[in-house]
Protein backbone atom coordinates (compact mmCIF):
# COMPACT_ATOMS: atom_id res chain seq x y z
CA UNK A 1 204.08 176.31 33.69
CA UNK A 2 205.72 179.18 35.14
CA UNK A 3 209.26 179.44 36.19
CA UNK A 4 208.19 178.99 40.25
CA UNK A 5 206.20 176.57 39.65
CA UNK A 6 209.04 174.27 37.74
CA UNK A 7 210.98 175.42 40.56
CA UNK A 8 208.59 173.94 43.40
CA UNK A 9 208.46 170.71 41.37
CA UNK A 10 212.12 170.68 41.35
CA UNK A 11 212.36 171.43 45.17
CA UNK A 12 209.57 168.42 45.61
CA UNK A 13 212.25 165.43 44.06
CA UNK A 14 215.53 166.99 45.96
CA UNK A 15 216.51 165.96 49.38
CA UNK A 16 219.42 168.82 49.34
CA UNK A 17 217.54 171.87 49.04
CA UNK A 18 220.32 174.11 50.57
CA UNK A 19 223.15 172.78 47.89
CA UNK A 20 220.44 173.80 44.81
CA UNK A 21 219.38 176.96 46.78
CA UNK A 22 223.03 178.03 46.92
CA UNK A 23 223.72 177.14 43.31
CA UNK A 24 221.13 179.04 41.74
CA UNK A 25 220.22 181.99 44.29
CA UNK A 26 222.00 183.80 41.34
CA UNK A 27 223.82 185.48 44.15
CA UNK A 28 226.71 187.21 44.20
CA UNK A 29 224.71 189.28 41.54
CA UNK A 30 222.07 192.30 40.79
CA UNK A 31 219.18 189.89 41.19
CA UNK A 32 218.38 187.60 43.31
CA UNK A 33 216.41 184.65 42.44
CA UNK A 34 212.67 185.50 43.28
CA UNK A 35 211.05 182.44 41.84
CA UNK A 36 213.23 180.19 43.32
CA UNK A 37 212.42 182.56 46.81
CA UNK A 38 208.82 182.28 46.44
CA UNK A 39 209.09 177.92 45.48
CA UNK A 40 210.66 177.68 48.35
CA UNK A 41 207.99 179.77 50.09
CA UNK A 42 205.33 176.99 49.22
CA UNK A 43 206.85 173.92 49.38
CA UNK A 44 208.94 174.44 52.85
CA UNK A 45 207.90 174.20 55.99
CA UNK A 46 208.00 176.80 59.37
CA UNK A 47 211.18 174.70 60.70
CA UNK A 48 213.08 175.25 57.28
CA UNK A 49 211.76 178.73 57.23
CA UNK A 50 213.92 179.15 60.97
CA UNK A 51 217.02 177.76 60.28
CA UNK A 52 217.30 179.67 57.44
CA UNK A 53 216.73 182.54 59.06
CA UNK A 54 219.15 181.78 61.58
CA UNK A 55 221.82 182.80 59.05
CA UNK A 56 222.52 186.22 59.99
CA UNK A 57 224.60 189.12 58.49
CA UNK A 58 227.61 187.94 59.93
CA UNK A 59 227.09 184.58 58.20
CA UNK A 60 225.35 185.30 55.28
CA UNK A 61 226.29 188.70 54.34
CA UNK A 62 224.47 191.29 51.56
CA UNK A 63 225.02 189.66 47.95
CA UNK A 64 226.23 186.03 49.14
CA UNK A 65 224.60 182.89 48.54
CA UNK A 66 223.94 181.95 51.67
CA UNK A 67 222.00 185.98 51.97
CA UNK A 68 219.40 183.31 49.64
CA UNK A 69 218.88 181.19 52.37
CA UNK A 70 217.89 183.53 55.16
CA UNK A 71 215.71 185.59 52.05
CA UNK A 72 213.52 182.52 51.31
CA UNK A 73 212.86 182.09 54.76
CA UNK A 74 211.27 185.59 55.19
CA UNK A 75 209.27 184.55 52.34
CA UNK A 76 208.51 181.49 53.90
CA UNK A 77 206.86 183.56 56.97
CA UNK A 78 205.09 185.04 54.51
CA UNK A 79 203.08 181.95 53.25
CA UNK A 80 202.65 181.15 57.05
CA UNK A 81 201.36 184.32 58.10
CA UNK A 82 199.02 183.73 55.43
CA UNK A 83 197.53 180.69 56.60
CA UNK A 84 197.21 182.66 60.11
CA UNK A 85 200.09 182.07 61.82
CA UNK A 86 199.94 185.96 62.70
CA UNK A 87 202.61 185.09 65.82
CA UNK A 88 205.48 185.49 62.66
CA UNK A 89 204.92 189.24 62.53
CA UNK A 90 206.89 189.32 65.34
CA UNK A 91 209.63 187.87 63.59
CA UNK A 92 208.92 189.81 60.32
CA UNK A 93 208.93 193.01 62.20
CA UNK A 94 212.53 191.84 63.21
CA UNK A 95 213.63 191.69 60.30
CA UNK A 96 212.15 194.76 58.99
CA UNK A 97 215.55 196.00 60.86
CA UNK A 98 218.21 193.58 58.69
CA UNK A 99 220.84 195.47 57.53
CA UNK A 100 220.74 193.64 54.31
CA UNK A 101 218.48 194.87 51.89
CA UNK A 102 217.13 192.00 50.21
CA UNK A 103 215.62 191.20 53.69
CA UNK A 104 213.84 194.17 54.07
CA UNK A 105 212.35 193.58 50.76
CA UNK A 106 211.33 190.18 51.82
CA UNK A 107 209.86 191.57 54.76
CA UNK A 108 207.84 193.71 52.39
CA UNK A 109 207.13 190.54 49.93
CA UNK A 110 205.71 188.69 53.23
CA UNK A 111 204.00 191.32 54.49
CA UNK A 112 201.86 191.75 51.09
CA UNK A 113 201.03 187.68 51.76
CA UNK A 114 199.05 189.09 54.26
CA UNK A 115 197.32 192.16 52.42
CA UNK A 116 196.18 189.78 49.81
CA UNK A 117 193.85 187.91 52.27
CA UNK A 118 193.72 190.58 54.83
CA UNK A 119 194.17 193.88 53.97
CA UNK A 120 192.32 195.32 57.62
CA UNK A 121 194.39 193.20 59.05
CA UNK A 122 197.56 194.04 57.48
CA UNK A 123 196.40 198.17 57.85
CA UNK A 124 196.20 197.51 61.70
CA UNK A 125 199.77 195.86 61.84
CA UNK A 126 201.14 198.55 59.57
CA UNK A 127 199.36 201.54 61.87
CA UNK A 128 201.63 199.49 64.87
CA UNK A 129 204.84 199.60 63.29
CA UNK A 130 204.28 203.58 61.38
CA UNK A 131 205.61 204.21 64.74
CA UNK A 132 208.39 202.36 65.05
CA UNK A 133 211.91 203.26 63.47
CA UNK A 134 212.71 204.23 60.54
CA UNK A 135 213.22 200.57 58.13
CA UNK A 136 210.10 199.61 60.10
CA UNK A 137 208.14 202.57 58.78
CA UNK A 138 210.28 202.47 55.49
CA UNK A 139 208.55 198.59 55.48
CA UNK A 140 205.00 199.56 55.91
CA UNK A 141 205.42 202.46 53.16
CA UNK A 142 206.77 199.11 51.19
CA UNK A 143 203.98 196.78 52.21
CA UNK A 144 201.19 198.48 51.53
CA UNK A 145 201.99 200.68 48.25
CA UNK A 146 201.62 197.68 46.18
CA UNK A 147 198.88 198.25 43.41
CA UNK A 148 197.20 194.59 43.68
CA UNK A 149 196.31 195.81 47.23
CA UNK A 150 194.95 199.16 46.97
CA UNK A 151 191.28 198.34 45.08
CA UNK A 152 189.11 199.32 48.08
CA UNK A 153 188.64 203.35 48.33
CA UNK A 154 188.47 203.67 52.23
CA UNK A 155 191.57 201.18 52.63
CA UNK A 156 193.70 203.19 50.30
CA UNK A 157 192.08 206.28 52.73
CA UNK A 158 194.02 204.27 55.75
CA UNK A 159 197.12 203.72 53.39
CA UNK A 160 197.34 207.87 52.66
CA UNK A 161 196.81 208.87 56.55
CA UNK A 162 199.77 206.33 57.23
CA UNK A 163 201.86 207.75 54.42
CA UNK A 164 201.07 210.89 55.60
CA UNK A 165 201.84 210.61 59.18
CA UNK A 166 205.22 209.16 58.53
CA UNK A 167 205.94 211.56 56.23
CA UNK A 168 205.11 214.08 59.14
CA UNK A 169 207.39 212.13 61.34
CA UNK A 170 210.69 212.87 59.18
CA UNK A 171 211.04 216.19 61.06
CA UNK A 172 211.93 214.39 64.41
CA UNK A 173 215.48 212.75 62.77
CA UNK A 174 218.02 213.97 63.89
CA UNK A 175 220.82 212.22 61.67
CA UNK A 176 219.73 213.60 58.37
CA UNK A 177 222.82 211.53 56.76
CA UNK A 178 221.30 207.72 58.82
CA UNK A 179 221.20 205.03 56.00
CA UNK A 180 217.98 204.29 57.89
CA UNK A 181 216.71 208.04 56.87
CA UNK A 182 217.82 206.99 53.19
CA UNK A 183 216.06 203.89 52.82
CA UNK A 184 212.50 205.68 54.36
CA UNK A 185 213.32 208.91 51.98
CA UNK A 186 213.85 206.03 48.73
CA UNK A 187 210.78 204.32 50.15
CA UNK A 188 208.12 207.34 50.36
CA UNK A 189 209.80 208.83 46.85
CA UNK A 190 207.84 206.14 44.83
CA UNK A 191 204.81 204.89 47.37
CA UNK A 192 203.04 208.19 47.58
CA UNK A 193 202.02 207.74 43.72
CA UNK A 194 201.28 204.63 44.09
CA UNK A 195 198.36 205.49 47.03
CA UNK A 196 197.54 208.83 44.82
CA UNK A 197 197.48 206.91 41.80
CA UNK A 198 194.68 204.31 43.65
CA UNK A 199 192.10 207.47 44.96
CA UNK A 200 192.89 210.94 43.06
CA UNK A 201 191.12 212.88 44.23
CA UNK A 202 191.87 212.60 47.83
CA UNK A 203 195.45 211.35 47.48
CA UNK A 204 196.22 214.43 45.23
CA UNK A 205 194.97 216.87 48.08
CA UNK A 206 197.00 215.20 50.91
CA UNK A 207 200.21 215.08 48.51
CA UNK A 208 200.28 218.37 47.64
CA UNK A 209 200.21 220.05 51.38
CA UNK A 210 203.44 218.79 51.17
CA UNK A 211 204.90 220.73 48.92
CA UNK A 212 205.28 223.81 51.09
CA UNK A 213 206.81 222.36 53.26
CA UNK A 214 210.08 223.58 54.92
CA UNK A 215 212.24 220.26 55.54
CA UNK A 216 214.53 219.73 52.07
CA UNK A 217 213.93 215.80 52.73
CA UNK A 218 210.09 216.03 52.71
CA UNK A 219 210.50 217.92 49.68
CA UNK A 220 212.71 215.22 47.83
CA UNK A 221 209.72 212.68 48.71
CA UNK A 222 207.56 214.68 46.83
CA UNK A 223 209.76 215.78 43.61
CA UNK A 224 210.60 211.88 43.35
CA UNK A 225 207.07 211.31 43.79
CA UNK A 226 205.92 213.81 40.64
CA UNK A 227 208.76 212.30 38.72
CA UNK A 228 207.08 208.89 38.83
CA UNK A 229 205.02 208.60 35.17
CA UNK A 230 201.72 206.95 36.87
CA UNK A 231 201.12 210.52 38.09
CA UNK A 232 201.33 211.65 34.62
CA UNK A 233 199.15 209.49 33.53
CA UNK A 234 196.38 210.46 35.78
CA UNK A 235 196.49 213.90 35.78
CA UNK A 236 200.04 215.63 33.56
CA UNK A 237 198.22 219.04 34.14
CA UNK A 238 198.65 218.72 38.41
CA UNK A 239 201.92 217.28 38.00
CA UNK A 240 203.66 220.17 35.95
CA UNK A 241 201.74 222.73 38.78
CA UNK A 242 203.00 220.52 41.47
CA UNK A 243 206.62 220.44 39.84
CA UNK A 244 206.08 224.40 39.11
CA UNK A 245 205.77 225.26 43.02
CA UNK A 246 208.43 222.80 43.85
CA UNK A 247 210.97 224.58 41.54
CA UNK A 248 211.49 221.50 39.32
């Protein structure tokens, strides 16, 4: 038995879930507790999921216990959004915003929920909100760069024209110092080598226009992108060339 699942049997004999959620969110700390997060996912229900997202930053702020709380119910929208209740991406989409970052990784957590039973689906929500700001684009580069997802060749074509067209998008920010700009940069600086890693051939040909480019944070995507050892591992040769003409 894994550790979630003695977690959602736990969570099935308590009447207190908050009290036990509080106690071992293992927050204030590096790590939150994901197994807990995702127990809590299956064995609550949508009005749960609410009320703990009603706890805001102001109430529950970054690295607090009650931060757990308003985490599992992202996750919770998740498992909902799953069963097609596609009204929550509304809410997620919210969130994608939270100035926490636990919650945007939730978001990102849900979001996947729907890729695994959906993944046109999920590419059509993600096309929406590659034009939004930037922690809503810096959630869709998070959503759909997850390996598990990216098994069907055109799909992981759709993923690399998104990637690619927010990447584009970096030269109309302004505020080159935005904590928003920082978490999109940190985003794209691993999920481009995740797409390339999925389809080669044609990931490899849309990364590397990149790399003469002229804006210094489109150029940081990519050098964090060639550090990243999956790219290695497909082709060491294209990486040293790409790190050669990026002055690495």
């Amino acid at each position: 038995m894994s550790k979630t699942e003695r977690y959602r049997e736990a969570l099935k004999r308590l009447e207190d879930w908050d009290s036990f959620l509080l106690e071992e969110s293992g927050l204030p700390g590096p790590r939150g507790n994901i197994e807990l997060g995702r127990a809590v996912a299956e064995e609550g229900d949508e009005q749960l999921f609410q009320r703990y997202l009603s706890f805001d930053a102001e109430q529950a702020p970054t690295n607090s216990p009650e931060e757990f709380l308003a985490f599992c119910g992202v996750l919770g929208l998740g498992r909902l959004l799953a069963e097609g209740q596609h009204e929550v991406l509304e809410t997620l989409r919210r969130c994608a915003s939270d100035p926490r970052w636990r919650m945007r990784e939730a978001v990102a957590m849900a979001l996947q929920r729907l890729g695994e039973v959906d993944m046109d689906l999920l590419l059509q929500e993600m096309q929406r909100w590659s034009r939004g700001n930037l922690l809503e684009k810096r959630a869709v580069a998070a959503a759909l760069c997850e390996p598990a997802l990216l098994r069907d060749e055109d799909q992981v074509k759709r993923v690399l024209e998104i990637l690619d067209q927010m990447t584009a998008s970096i030269a109309d920010v302004e505020d080159r110092r935005s904590d928003e700009l920082k978490a999109l940069r940190k985003g794209l600086g691993y999920c481009w080598s995740v797409a390339v890693a999925a389809s080669p051939e044609e990931g490899k040909k849309m990364m590397e226009r990149w790399f003469s480019s002229d804006d210094k944070d489109v150029l940081w995507v990519m050098k964090e992108n060639l550090r990243k050892k999956r790219l290695a591992r497909i082709d060491a040769e294209w990486v040293e060339e790409g790190k050669g003409r990026l002055g690495m």
